[in-house]
PDB file of N, CA and C in Angstrom:
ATOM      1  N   UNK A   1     126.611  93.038  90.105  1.00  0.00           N
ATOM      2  CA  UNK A   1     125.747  91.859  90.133  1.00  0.00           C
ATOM      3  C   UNK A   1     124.333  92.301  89.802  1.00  0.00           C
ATOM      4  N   UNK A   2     123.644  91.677  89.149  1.00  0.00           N
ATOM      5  CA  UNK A   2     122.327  91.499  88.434  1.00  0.00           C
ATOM      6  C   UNK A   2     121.282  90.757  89.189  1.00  0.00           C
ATOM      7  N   UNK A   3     120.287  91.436  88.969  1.00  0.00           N
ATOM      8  CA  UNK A   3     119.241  90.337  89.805  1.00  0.00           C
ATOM      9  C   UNK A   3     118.215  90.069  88.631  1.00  0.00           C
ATOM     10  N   UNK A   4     117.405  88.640  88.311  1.00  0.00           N
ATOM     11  CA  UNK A   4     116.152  88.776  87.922  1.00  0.00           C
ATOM     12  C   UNK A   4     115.072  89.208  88.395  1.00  0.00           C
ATOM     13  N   UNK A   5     114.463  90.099  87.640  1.00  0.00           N
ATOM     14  CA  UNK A   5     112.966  90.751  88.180  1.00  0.00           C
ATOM     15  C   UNK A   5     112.196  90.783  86.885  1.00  0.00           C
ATOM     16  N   UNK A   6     110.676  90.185  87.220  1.00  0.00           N
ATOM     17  CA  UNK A   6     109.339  89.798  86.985  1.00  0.00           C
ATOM     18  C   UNK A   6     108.758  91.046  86.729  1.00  0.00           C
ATOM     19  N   UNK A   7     109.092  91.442  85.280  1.00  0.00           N
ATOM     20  CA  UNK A   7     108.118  93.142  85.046  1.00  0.00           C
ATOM     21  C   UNK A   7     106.627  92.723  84.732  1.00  0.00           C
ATOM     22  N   UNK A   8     106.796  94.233  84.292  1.00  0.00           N
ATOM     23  CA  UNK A   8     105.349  94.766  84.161  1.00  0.00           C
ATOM     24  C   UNK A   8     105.549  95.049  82.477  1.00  0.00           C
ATOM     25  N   UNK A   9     105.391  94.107  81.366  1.00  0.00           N
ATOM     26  CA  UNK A   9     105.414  94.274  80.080  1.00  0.00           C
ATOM     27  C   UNK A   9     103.731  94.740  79.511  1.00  0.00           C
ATOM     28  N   UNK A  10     103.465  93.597  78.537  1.00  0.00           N
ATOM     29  CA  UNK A  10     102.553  94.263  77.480  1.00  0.00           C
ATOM     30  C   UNK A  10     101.529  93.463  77.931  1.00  0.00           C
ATOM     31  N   UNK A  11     100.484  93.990  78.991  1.00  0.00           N
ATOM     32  CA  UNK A  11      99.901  93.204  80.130  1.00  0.00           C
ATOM     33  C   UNK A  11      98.246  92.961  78.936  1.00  0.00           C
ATOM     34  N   UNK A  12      98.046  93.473  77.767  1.00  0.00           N
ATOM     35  CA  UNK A  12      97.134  93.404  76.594  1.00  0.00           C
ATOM     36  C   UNK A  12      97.545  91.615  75.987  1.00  0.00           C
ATOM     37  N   UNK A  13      98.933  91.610  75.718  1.00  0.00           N
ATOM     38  CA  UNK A  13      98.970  90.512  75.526  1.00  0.00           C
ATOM     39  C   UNK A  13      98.766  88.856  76.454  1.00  0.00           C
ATOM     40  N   UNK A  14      98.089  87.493  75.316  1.00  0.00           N
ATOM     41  CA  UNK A  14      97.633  86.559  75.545  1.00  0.00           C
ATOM     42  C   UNK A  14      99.081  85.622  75.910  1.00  0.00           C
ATOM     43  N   UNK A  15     100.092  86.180  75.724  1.00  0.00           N
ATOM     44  CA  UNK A  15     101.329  84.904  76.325  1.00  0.00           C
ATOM     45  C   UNK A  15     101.875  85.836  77.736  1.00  0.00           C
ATOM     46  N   UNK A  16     102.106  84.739  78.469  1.00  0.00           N
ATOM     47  CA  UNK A  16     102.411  84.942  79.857  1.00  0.00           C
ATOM     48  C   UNK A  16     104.032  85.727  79.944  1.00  0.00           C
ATOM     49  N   UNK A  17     104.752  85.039  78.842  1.00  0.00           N
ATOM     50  CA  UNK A  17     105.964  85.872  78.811  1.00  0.00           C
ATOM     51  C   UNK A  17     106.020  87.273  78.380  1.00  0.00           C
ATOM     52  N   UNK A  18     104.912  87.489  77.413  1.00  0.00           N
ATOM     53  CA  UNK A  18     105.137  89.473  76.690  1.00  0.00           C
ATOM     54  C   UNK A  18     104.505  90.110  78.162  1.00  0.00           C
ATOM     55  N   UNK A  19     103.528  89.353  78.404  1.00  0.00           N
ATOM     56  CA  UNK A  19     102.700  90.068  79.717  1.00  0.00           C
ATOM     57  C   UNK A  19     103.706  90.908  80.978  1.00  0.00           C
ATOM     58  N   UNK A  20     104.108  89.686  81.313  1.00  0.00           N
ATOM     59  CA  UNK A  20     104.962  89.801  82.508  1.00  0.00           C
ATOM     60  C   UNK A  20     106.635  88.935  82.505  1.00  0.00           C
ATOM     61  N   UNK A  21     107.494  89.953  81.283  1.00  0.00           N
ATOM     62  CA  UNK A  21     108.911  89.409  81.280  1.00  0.00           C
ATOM     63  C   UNK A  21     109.410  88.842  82.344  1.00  0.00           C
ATOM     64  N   UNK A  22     110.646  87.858  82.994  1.00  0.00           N
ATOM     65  CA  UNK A  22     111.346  87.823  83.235  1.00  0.00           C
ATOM     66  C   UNK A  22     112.953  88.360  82.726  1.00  0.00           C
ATOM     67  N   UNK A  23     113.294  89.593  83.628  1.00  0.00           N
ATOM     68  CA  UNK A  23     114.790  90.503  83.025  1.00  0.00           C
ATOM     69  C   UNK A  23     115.447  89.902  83.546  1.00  0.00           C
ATOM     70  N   UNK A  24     117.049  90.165  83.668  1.00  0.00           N
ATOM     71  CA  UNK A  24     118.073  90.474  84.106  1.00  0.00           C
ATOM     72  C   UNK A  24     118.678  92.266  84.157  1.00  0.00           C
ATOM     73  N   UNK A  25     118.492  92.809  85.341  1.00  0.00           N
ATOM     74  CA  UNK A  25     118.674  94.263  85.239  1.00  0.00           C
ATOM     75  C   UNK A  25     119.771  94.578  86.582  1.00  0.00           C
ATOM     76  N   UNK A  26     120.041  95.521  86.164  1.00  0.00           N
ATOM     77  CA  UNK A  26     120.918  95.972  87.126  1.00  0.00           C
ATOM     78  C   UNK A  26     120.366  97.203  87.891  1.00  0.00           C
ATOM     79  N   UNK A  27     120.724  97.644  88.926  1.00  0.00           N
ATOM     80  CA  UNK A  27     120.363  98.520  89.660  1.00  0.00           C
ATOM     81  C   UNK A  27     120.403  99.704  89.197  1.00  0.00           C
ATOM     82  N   UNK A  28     120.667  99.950  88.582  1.00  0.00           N
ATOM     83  CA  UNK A  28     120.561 101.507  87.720  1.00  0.00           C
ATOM     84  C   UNK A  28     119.224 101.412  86.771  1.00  0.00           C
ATOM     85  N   UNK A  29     119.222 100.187  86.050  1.00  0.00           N
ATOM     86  CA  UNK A  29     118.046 100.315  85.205  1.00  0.00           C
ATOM     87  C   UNK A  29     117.052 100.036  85.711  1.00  0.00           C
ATOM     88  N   UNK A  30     116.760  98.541  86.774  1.00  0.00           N
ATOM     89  CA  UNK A  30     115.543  98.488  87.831  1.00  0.00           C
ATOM     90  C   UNK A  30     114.705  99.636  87.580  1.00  0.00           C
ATOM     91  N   UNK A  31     115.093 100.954  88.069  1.00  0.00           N
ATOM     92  CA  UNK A  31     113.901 101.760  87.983  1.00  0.00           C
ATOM     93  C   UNK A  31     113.003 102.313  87.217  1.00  0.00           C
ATOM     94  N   UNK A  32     113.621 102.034  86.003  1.00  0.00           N
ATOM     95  CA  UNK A  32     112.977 102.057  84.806  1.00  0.00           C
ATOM     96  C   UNK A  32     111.687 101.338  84.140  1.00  0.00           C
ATOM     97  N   UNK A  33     111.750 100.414  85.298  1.00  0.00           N
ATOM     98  CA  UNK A  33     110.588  99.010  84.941  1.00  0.00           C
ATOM     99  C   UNK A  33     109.507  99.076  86.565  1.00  0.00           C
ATOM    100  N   UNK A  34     108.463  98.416  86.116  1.00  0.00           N
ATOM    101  CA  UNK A  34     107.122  98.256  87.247  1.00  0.00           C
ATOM    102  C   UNK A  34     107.804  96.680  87.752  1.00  0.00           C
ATOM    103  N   UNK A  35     108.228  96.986  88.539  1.00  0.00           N
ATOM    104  CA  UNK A  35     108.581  95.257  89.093  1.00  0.00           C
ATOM    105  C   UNK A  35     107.479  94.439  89.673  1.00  0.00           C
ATOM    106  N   UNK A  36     106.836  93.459  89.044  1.00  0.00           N
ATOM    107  CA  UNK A  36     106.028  92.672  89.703  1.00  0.00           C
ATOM    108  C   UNK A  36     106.983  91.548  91.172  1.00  0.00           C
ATOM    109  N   UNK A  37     108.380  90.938  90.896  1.00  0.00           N
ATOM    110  CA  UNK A  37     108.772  90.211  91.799  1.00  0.00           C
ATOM    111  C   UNK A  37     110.341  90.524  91.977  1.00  0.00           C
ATOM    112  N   UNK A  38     110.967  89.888  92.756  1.00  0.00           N
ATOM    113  CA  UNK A  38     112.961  89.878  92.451  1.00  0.00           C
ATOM    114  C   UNK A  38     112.767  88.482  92.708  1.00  0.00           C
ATOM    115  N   UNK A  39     113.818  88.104  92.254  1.00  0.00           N
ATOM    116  CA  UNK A  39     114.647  86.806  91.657  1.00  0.00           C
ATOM    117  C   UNK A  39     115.811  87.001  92.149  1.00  0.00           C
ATOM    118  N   UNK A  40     116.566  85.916  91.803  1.00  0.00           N
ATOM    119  CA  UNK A  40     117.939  85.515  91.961  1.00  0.00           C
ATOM    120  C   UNK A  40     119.033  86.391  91.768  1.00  0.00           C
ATOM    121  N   UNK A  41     120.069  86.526  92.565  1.00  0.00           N
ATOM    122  CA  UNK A  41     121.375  86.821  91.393  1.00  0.00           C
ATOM    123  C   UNK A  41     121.660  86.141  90.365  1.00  0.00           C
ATOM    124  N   UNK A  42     122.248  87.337  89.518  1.00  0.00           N
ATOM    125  CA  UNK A  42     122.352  86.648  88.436  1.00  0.00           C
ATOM    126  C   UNK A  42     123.922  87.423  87.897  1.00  0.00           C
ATOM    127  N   UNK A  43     124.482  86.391  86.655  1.00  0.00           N
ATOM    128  CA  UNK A  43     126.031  87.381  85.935  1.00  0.00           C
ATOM    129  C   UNK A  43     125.343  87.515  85.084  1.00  0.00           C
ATOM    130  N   UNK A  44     124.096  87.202  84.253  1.00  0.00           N
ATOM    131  CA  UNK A  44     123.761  87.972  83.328  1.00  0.00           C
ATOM    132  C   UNK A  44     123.709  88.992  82.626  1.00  0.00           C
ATOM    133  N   UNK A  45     124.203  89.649  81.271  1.00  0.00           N
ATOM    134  CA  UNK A  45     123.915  90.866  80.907  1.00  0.00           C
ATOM    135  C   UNK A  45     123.136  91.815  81.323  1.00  0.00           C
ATOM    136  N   UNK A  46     122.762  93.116  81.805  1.00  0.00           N
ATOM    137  CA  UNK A  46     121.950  93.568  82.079  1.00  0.00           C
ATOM    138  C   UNK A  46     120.651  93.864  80.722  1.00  0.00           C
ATOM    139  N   UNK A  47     119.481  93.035  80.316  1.00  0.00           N
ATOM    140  CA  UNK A  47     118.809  93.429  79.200  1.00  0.00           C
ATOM    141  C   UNK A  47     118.428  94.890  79.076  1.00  0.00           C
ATOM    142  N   UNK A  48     118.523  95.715  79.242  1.00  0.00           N
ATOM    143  CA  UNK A  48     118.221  97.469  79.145  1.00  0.00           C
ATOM    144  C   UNK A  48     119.739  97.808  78.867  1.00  0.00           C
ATOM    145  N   UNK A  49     121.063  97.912  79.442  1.00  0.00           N
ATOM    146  CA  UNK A  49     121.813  98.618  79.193  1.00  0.00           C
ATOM    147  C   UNK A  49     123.512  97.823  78.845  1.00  0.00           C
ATOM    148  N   UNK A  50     123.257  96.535  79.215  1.00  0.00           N
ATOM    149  CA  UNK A  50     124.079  95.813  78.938  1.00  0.00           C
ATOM    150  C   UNK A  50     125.182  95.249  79.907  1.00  0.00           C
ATOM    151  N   UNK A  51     125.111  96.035  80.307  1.00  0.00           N
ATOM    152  CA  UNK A  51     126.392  95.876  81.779  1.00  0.00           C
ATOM    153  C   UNK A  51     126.680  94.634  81.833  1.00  0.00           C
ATOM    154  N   UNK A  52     127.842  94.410  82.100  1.00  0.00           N
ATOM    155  CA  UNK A  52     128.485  92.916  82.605  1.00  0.00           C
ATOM    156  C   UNK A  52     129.782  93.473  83.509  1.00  0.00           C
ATOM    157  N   UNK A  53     129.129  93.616  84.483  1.00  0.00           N
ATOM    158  CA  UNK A  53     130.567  93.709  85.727  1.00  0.00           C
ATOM    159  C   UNK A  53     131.200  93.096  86.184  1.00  0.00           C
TER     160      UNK A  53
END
């Protein structure tokens, strides 16, 4: 299971989405990213590595 989390993107940019993505990640990749929040479960793909468990 997947959770959404609120990164830490391309914080230079003027749109709210490049700034601070909303992912779908899985616990392996999570750490890979600056998490600004967590979100929901989710079955979503994992966006970094793909996973669908």
């Amino acid at each position: 299971m997947r959770k959404h989390y609120t990164t830490e993107g391309d914080v230079n940019s003027k749109k709210q989405k490049e700034a601070y993505p909303v992912l779908a990640l899985c616990d392996k990749c999570v750490s890979n990213y600056i998490v600004i929040s967590e979100g929901n479960r989710t079955y979503d793909r994992c966006a970094k590595c793909g996973a669908d468990d």
